[in-house]
Protein backbone atom coordinates (compact mmCIF):
# COMPACT_ATOMS: atom_id res chain seq x y z
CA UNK A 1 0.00 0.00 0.00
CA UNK A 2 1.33 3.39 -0.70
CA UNK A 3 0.58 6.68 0.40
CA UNK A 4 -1.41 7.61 -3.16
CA UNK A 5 -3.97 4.58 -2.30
CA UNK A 6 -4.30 5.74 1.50
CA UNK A 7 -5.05 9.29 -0.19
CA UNK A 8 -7.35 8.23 -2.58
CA UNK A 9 -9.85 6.21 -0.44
CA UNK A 10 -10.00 9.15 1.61
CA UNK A 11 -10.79 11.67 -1.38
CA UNK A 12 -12.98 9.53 -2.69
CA UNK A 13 -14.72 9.08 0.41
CA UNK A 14 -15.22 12.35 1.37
CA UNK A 15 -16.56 13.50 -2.23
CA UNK A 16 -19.37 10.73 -2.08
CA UNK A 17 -20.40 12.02 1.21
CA UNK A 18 -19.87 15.64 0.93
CA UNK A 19 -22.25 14.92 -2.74
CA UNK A 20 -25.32 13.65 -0.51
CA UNK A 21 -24.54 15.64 2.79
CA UNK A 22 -23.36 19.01 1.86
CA UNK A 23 -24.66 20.26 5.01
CA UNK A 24 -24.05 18.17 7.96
CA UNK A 25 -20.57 16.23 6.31
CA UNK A 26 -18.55 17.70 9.09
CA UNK A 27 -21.30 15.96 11.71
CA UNK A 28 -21.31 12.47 10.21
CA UNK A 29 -18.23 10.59 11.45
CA UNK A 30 -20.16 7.90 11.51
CA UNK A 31 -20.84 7.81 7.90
CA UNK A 32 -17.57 8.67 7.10
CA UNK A 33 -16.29 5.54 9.87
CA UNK A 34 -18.30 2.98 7.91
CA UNK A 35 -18.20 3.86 4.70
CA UNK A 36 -14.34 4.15 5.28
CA UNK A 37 -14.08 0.99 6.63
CA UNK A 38 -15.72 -0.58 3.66
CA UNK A 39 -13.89 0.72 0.96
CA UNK A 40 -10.06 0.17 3.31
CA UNK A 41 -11.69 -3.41 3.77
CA UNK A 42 -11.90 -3.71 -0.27
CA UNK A 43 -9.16 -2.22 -1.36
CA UNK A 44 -6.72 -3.69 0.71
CA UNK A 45 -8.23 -7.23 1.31
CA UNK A 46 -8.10 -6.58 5.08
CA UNK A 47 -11.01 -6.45 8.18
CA UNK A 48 -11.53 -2.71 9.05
CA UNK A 49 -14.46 -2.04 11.41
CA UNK A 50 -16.20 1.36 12.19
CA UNK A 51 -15.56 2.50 16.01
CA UNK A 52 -17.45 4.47 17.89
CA UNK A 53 -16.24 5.96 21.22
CA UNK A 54 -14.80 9.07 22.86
CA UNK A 55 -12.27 11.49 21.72
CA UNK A 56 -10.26 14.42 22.24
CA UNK A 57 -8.61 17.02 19.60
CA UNK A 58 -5.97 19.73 20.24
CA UNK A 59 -7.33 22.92 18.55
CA UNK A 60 -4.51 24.78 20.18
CA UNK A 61 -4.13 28.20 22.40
CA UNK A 62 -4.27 25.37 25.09
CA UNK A 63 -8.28 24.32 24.03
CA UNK A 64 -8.93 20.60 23.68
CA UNK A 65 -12.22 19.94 22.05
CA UNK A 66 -13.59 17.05 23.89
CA UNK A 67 -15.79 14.17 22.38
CA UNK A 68 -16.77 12.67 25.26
CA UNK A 69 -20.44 12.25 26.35
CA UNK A 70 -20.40 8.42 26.48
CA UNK A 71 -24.15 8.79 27.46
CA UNK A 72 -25.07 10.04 24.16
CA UNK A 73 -25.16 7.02 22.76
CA UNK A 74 -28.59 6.14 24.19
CA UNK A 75 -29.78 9.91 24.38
CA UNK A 76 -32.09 10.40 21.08
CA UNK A 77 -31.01 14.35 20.59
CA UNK A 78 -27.29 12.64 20.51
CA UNK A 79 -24.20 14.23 22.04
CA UNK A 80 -20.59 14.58 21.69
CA UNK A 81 -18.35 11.81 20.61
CA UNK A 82 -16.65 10.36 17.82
CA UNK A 83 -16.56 7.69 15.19
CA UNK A 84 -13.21 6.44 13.82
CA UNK A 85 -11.24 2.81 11.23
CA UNK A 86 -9.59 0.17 13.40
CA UNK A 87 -8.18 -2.48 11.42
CA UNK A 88 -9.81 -5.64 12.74
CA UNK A 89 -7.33 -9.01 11.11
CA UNK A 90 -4.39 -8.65 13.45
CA UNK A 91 -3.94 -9.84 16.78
CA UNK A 92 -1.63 -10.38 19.66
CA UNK A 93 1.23 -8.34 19.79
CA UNK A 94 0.33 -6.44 15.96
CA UNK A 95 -0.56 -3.51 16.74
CA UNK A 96 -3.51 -1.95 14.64
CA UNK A 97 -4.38 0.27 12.18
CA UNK A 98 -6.34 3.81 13.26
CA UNK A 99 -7.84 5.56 10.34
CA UNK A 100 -9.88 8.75 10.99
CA UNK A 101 -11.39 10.41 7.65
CA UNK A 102 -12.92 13.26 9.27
CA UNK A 103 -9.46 14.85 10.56
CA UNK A 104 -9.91 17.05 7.87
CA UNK A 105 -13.18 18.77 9.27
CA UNK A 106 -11.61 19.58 12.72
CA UNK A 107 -11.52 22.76 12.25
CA UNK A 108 -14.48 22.91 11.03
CA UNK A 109 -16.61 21.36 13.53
CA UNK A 110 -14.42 23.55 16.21
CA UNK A 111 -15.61 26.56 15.28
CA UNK A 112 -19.30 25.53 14.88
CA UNK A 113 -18.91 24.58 18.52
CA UNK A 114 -17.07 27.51 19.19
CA UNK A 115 -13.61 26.97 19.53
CA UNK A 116 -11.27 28.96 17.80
CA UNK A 117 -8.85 27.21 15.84
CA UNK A 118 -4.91 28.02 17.05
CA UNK A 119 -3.40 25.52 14.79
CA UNK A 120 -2.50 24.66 11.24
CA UNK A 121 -5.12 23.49 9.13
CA UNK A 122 -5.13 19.72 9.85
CA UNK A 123 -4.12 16.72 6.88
CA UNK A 124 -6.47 15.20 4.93
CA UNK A 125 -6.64 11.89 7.32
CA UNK A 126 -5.11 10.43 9.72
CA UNK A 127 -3.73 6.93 9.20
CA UNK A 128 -1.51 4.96 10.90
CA UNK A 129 -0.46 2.86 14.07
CA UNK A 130 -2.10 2.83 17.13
CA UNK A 131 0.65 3.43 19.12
CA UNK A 132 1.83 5.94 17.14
CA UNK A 133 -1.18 8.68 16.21
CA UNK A 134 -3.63 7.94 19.41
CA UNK A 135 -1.79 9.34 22.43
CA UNK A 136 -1.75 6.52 26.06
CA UNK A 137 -3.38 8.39 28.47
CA UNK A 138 -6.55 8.55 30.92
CA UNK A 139 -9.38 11.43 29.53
CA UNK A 140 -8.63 13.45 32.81
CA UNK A 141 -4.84 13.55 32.47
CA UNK A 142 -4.00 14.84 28.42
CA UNK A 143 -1.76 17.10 28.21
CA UNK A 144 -2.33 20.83 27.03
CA UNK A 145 -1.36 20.18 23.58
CA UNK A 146 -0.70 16.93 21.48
CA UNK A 147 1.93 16.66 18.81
CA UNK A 148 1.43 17.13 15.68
CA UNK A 149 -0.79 13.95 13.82
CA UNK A 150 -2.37 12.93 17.16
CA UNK A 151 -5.67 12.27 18.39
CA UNK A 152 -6.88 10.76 21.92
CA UNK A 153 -9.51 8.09 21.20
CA UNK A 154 -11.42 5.94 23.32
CA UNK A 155 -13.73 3.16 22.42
CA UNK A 156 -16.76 2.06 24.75
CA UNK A 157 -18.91 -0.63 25.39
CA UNK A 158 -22.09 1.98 24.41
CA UNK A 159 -20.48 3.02 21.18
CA UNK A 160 -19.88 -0.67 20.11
CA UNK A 161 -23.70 -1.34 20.59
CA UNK A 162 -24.81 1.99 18.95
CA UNK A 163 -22.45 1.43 15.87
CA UNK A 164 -24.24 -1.71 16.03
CA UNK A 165 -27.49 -0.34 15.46
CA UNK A 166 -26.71 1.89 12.56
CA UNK A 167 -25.05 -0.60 11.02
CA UNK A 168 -28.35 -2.66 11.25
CA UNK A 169 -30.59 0.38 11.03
CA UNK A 170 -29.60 1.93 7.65
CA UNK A 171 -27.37 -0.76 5.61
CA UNK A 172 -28.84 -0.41 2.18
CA UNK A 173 -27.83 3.51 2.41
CA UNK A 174 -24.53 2.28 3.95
CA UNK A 175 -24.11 -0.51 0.88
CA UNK A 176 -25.25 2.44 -1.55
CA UNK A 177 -22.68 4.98 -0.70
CA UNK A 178 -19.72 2.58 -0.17
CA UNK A 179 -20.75 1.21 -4.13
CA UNK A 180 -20.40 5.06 -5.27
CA UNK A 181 -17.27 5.48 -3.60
CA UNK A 182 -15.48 2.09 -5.06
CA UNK A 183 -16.55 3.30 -8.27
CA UNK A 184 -15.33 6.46 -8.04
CA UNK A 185 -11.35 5.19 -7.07
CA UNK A 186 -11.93 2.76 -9.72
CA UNK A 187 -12.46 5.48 -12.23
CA UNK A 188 -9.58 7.40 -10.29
CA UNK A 189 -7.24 4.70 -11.14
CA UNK A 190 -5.18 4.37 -14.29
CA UNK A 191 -6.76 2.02 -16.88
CA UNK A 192 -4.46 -0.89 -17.09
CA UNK A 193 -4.41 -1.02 -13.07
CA UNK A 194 -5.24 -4.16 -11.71
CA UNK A 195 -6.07 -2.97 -8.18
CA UNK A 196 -9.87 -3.71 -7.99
CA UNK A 197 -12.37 -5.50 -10.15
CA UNK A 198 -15.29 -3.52 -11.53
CA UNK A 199 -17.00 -1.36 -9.00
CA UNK A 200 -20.50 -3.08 -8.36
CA UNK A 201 -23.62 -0.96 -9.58
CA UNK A 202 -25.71 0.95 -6.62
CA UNK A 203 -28.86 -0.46 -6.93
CA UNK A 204 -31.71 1.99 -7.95
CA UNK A 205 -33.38 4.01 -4.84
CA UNK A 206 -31.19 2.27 -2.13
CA UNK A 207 -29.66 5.86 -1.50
CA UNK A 208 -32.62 8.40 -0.14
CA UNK A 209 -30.31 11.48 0.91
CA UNK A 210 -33.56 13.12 2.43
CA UNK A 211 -34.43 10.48 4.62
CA UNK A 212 -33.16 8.66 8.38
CA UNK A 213 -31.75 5.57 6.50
CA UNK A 214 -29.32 7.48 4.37
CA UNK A 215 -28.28 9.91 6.62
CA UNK A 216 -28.66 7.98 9.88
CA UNK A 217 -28.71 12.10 11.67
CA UNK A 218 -29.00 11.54 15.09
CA UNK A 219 -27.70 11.07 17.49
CA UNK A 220 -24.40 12.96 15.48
CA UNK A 221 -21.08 13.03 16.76
């Protein structure tokens, strides 16, 4: 795998559900978690699974944005947390994959919360080792800043059964927009690669962008 493939899925990604949620993209980490984790899961022949959980971002000036309302997950109105890739084939002593797709809207969603953004604008992604991107520490000791490409994410047992649910709840809209996006890298590739087989076809009114199992709102992270 090279960098250019770990770019692309993202793009592509991102486009498909930027197309149907031009609005509310930056809100829909689950969507982006899923959908992610289907196309990774294609692409490179692996098991990636959708997370859901709590998290923490550095926005800098010393403000950490906070994900963390684990009892959102059975509130209906939703709540604060996040949805992130984990790659799911390796056990042991491997350590695994993180993925986050929606890096790229932190600053985004900040300032619709209202933080102000001190920082850089943040990469496209972030992908990489566990041990190397999420930082080790307990929710109510992080530091005042992170370095630079890190995140502080925390899985629970309530975002494992409510990732479970959506999952269930919407997976036509789910199969729909992870179709669009394999066909999209598949036209994004040149035409002698052999990389992936011909995208399979959405099938006709499995996406409804204007309805709950498409967009699977709320709760929103």
């Amino acid at each position: 795998m090279t960098i250019s493939i770990k770019s692309l899925i993202a793009h592509c990604v991102n486009q498909v559900i930027r197309q149907h949620y031009p609005v509310q993209y930056c809100s829909l980490c689950h969507v982006y978690a899923i959908v992610g984790a289907n196309l990774i899961s294609i692409v490179l022949d692996r098991v990636y699974r959708p997370v859901a959980g709590l998290a923490a971002v550095d926005c800098g000036g010393g403000q950490l944005m906070r994900m963390a309302d684990n009892a959102a997950f059975a509130n209906p109105t939703g709540g604060a947390y996040h949805c992130w890739i984990e790659s799911a084939d390796r056990h042991g002593g491997d350590d695994v994959d993180v993925v986050d797709l929606t890096f790229r809207h932190n600053h985004t969603y900040a300032v619709k919360n209202d933080f102000t953004w001190q920082r850089e604008l943040p990469p496209d992604y972030l992908w990489g080792l566990r041990s190397q991107i999420v930082l080790q520490a307990d929710i109510d000791a992080l530091p005042e800043s992170f370095p630079d490409g890190t995140v502080w994410l925390q899985e629970t047992d309530e975002g494992w059964g409510w990732m479970m649910d959506q999952l269930a709840a919407h997976q036509n809209a789910f199969v729909a927009l992870t179709a669009e996006a394999l066909k999209l890298l598949q036209a994004s590739l040149p035409p002698d690669s052999a990389l992936l087989p011909a995208a399979p076809a959405a099938r006709p009114g499995a996406l409804r962008t204007g309805s709950a199992p498409a967009s699977a709102p709320a709760p929103i992270c």
